[in-house]
N, C-alpha and C. Protein backbone atom coordinates (compact mmCIF):
# COMPACT_ATOMS: atom_id res chain seq x y z
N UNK A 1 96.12 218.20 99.51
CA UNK A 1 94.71 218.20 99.80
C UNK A 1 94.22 216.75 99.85
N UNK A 2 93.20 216.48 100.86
CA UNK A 2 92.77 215.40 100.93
C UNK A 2 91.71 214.68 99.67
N UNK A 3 91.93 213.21 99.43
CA UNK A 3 90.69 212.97 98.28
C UNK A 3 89.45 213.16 99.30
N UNK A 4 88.62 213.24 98.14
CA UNK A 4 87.56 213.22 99.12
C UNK A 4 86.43 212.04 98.41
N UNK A 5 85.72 211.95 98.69
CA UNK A 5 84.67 210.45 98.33
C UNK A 5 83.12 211.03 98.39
N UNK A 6 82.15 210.74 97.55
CA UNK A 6 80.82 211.40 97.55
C UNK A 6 79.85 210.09 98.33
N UNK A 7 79.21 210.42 99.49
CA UNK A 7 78.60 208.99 99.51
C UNK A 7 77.27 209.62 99.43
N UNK A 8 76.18 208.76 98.86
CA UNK A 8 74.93 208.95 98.54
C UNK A 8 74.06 209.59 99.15
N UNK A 9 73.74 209.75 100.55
CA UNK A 9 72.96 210.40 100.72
C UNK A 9 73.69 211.49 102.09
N UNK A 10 75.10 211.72 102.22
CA UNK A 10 75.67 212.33 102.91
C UNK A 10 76.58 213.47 102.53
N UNK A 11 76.50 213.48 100.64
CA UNK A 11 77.47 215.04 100.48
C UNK A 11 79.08 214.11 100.49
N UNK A 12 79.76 215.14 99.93
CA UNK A 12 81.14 215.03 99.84
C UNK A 12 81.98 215.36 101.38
N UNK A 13 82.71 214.15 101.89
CA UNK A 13 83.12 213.72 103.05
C UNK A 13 84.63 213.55 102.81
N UNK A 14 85.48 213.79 103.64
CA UNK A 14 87.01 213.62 103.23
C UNK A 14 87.52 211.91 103.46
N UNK A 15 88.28 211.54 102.65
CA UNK A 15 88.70 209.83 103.30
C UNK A 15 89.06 209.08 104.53
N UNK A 16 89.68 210.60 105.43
CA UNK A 16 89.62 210.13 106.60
C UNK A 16 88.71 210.60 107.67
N UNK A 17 88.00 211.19 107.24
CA UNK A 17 86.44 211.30 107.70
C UNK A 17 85.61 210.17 108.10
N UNK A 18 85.46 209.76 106.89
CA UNK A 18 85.36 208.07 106.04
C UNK A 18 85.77 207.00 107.32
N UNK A 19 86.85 207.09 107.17
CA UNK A 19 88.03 206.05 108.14
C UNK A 19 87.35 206.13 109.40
N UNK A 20 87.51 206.99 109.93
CA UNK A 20 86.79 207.32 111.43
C UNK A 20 85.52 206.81 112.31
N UNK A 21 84.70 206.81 111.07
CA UNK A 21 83.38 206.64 111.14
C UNK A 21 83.20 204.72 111.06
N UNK A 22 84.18 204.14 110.44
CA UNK A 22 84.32 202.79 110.34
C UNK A 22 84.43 202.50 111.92
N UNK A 23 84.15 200.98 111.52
CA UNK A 23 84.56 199.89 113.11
C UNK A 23 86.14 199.33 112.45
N UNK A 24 86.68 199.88 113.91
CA UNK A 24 87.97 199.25 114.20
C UNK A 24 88.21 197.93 113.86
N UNK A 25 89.08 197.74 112.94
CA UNK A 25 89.58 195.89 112.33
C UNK A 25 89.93 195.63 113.61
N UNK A 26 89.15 193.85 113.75
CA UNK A 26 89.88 193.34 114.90
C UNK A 26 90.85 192.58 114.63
N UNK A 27 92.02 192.31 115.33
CA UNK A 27 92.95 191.87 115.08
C UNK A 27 92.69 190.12 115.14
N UNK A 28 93.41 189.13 114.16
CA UNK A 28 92.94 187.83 113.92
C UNK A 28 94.08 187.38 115.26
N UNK A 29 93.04 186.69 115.55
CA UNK A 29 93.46 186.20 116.51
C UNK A 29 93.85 184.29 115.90
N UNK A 30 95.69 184.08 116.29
CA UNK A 30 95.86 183.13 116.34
C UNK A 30 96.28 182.20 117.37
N UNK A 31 95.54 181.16 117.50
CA UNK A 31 96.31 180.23 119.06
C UNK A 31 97.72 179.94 118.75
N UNK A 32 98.43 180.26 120.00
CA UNK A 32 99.48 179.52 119.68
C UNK A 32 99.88 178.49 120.22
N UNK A 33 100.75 177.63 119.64
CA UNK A 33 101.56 176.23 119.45
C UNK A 33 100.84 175.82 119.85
N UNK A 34 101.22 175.85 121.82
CA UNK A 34 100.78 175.49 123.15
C UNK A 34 99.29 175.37 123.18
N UNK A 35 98.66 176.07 122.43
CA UNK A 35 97.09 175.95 123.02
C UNK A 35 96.58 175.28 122.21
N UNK A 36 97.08 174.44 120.89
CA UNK A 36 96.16 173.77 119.81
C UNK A 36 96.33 172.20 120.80
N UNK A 37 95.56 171.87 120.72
CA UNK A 37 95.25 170.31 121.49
C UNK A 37 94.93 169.62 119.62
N UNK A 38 96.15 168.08 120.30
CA UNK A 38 96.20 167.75 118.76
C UNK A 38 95.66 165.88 119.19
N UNK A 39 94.35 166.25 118.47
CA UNK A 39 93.26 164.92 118.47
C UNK A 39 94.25 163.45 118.57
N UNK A 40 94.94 163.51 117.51
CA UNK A 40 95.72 162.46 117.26
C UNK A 40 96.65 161.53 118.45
N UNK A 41 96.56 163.01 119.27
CA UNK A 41 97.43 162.03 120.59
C UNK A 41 96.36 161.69 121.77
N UNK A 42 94.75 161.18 120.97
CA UNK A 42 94.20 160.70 122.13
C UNK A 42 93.66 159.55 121.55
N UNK A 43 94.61 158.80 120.53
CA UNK A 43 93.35 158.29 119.54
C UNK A 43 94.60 156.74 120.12
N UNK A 44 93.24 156.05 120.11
CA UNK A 44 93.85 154.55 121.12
C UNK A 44 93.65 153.49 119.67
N UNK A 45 95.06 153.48 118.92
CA UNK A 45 94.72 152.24 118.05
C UNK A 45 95.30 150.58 118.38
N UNK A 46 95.73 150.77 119.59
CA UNK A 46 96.08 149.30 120.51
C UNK A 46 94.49 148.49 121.18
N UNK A 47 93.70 149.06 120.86
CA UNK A 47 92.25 148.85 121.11
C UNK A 47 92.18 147.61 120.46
N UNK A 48 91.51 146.41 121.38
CA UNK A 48 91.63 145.02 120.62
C UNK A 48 90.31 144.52 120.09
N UNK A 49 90.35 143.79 119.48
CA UNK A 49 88.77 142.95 118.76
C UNK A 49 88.61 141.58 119.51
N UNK A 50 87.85 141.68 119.95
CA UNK A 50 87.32 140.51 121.35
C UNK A 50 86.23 139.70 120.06
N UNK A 51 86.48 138.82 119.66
CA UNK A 51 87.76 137.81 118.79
C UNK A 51 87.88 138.91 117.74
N UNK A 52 89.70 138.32 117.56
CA UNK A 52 89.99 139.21 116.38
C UNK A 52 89.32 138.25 115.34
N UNK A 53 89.29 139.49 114.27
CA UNK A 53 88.55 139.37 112.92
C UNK A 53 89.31 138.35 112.06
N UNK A 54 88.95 137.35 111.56
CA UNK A 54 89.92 136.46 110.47
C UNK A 54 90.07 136.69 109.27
N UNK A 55 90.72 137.09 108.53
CA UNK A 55 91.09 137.25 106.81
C UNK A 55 90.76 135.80 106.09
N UNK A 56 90.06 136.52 105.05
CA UNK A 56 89.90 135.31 104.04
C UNK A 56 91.45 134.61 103.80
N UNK A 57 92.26 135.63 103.60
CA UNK A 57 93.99 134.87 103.31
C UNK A 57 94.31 134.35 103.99
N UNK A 58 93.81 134.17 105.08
CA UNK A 58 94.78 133.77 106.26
C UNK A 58 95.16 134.92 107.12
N UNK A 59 95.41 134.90 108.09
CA UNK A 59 95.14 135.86 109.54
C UNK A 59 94.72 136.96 109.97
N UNK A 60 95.08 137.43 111.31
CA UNK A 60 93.91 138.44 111.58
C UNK A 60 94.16 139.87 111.53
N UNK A 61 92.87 140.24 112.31
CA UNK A 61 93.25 141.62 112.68
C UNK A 61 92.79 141.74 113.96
N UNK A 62 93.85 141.99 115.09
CA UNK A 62 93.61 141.77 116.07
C UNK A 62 93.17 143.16 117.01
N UNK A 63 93.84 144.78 116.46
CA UNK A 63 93.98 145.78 116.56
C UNK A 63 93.11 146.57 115.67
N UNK A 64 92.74 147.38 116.04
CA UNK A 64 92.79 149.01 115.49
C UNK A 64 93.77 149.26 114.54
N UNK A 65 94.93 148.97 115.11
CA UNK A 65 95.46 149.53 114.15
C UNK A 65 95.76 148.31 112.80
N UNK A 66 96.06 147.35 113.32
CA UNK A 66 96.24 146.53 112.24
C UNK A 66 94.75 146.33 111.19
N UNK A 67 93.54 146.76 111.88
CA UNK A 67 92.25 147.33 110.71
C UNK A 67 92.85 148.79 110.20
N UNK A 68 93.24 149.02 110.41
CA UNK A 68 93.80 150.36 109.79
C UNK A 68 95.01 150.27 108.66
N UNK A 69 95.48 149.65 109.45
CA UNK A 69 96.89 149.10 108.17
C UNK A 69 96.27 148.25 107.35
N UNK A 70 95.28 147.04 107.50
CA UNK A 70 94.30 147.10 106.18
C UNK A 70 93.90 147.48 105.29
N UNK A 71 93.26 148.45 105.93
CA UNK A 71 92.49 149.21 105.11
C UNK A 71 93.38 150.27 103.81
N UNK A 72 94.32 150.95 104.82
CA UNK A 72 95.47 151.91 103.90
C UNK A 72 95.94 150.23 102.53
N UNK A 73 96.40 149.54 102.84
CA UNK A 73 96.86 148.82 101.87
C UNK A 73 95.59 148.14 100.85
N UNK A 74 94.86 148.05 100.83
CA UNK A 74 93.94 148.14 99.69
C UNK A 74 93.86 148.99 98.62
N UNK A 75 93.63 148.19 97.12
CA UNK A 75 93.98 148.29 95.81
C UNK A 75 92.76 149.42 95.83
N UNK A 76 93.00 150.60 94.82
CA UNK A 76 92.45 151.80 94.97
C UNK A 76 91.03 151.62 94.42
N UNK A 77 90.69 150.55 93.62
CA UNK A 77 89.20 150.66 93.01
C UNK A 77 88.59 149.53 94.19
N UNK A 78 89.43 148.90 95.33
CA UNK A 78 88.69 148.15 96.15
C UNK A 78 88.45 149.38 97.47
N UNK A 79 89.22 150.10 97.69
CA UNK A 79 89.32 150.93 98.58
C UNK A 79 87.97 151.86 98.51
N UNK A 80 87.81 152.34 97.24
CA UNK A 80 86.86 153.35 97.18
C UNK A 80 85.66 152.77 96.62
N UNK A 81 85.22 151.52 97.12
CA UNK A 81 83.73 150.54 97.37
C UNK A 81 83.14 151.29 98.47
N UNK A 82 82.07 151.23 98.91
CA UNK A 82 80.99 151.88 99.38
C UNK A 82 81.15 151.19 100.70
N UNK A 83 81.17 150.03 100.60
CA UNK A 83 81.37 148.99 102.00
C UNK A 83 82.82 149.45 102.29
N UNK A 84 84.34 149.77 102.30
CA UNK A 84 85.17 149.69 102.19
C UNK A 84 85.31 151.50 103.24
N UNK A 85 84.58 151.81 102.44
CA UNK A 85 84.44 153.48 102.84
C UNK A 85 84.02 153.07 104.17
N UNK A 86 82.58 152.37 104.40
CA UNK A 86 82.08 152.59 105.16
C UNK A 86 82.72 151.84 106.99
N UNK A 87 83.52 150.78 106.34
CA UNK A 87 84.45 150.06 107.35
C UNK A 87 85.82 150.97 108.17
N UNK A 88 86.28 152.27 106.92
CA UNK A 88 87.19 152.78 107.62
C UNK A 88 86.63 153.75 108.28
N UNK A 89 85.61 154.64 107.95
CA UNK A 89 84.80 155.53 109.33
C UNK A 89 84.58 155.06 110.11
N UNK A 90 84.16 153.99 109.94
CA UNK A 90 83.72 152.60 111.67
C UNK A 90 85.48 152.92 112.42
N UNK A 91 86.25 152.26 111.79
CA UNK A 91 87.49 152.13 112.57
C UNK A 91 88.38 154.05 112.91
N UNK A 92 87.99 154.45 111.93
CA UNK A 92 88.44 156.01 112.68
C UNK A 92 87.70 156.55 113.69
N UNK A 93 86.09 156.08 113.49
CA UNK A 93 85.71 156.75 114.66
C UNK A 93 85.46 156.14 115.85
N UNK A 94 86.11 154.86 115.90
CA UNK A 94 86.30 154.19 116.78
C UNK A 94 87.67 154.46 117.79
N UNK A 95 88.85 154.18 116.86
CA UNK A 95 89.88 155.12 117.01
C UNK A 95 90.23 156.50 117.54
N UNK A 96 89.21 157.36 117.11
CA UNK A 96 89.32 158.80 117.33
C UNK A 96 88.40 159.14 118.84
N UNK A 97 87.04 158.59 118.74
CA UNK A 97 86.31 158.90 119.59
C UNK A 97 86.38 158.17 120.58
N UNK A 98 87.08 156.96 120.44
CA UNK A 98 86.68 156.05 121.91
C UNK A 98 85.88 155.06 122.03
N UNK A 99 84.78 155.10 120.96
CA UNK A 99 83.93 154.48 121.45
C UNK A 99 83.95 152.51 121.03
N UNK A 100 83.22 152.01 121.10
CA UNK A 100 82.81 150.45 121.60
C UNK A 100 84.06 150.33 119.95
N UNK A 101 84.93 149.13 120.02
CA UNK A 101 85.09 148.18 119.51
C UNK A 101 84.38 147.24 118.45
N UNK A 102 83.36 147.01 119.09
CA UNK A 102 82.48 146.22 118.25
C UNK A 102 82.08 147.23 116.91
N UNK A 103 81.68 148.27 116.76
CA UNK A 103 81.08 149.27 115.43
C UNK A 103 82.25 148.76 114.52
N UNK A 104 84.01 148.69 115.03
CA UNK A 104 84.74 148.63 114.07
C UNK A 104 84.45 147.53 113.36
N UNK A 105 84.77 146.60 114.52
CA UNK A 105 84.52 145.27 113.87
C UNK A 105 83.34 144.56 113.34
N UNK A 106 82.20 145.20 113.40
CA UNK A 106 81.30 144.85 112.77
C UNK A 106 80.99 145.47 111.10
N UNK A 107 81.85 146.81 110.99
CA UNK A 107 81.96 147.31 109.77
C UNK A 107 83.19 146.71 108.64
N UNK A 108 84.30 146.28 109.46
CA UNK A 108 85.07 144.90 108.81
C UNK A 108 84.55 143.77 108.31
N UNK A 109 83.86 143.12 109.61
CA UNK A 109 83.51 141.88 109.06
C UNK A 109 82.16 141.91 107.70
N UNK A 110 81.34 142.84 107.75
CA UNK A 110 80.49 143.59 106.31
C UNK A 110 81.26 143.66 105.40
N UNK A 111 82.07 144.11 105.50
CA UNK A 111 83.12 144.63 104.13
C UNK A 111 84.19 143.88 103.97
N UNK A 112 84.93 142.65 104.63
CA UNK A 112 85.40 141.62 104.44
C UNK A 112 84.33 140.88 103.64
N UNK A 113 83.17 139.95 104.18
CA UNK A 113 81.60 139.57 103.24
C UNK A 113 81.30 139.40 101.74
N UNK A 114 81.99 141.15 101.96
CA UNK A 114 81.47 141.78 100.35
C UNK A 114 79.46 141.74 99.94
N UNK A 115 79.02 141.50 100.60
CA UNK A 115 77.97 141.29 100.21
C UNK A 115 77.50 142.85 100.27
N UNK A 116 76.54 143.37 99.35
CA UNK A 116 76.08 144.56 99.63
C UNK A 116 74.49 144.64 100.81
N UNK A 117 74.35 146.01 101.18
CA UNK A 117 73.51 146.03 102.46
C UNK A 117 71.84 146.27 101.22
N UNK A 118 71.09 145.71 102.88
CA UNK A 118 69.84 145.76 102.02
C UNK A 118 69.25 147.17 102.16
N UNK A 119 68.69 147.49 100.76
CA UNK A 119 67.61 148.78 101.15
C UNK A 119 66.72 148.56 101.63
């Protein structure tokens, strides 16, 4: 015999009564391999700094990517400075999106400075 289930204002109904009356699960739909487009292979870090940027130590950064390899090699309580943060979103989304050169390098040369921004 079937269970059966009481619902509130409909009386005692059998479970697959129940079932019937539901919306059909849709099935999850996953993309495959082929159709995921992967950001990373549009991201231009040979992008140059029209003048490259100069290091207090001594030399530059002439690239994208070499602001990037910067940035990754910084000591972890310099890394996670506010200016520091704010220099590597400049260079990823410079990197990632395409856009102007200059945002990177103007968020380097701030956070090379060290000086903090005014409120």
């Amino acid at each position: 015999m079937l269970a059966e289930e009481r619902l509130p204002h409909r009386g005692i109904i059998s479970r697959s009564a129940a079932a019937k009356r539901r919306e059909p699960r849709q099935p999850k739909l996953v993309p495959a391999l082929s159709d995921v487009v992967l950001w990373s292979c549009f991201v231009s870090w040979s992008a140059r700094f029209s003048p490259p940027i100069p290091l207090p130590g001594g030399g530059e950064l002439a690239t994208l990517h070499d602001a990037r390899a910067f940035l990754i090699r910084l000591p972890r309580h310099e890394y996670n400075l506010p200016r520091w943060q704010t220099a590597l979103a400049a260079v990823l989304m410079v990197g990632s999106d395409g856009g102007p050169t200059d945002f990177a390098r103007i968020g380097m040369m701030q956070a090379l400075r060290g000086r903090p921004r005014r409120s």
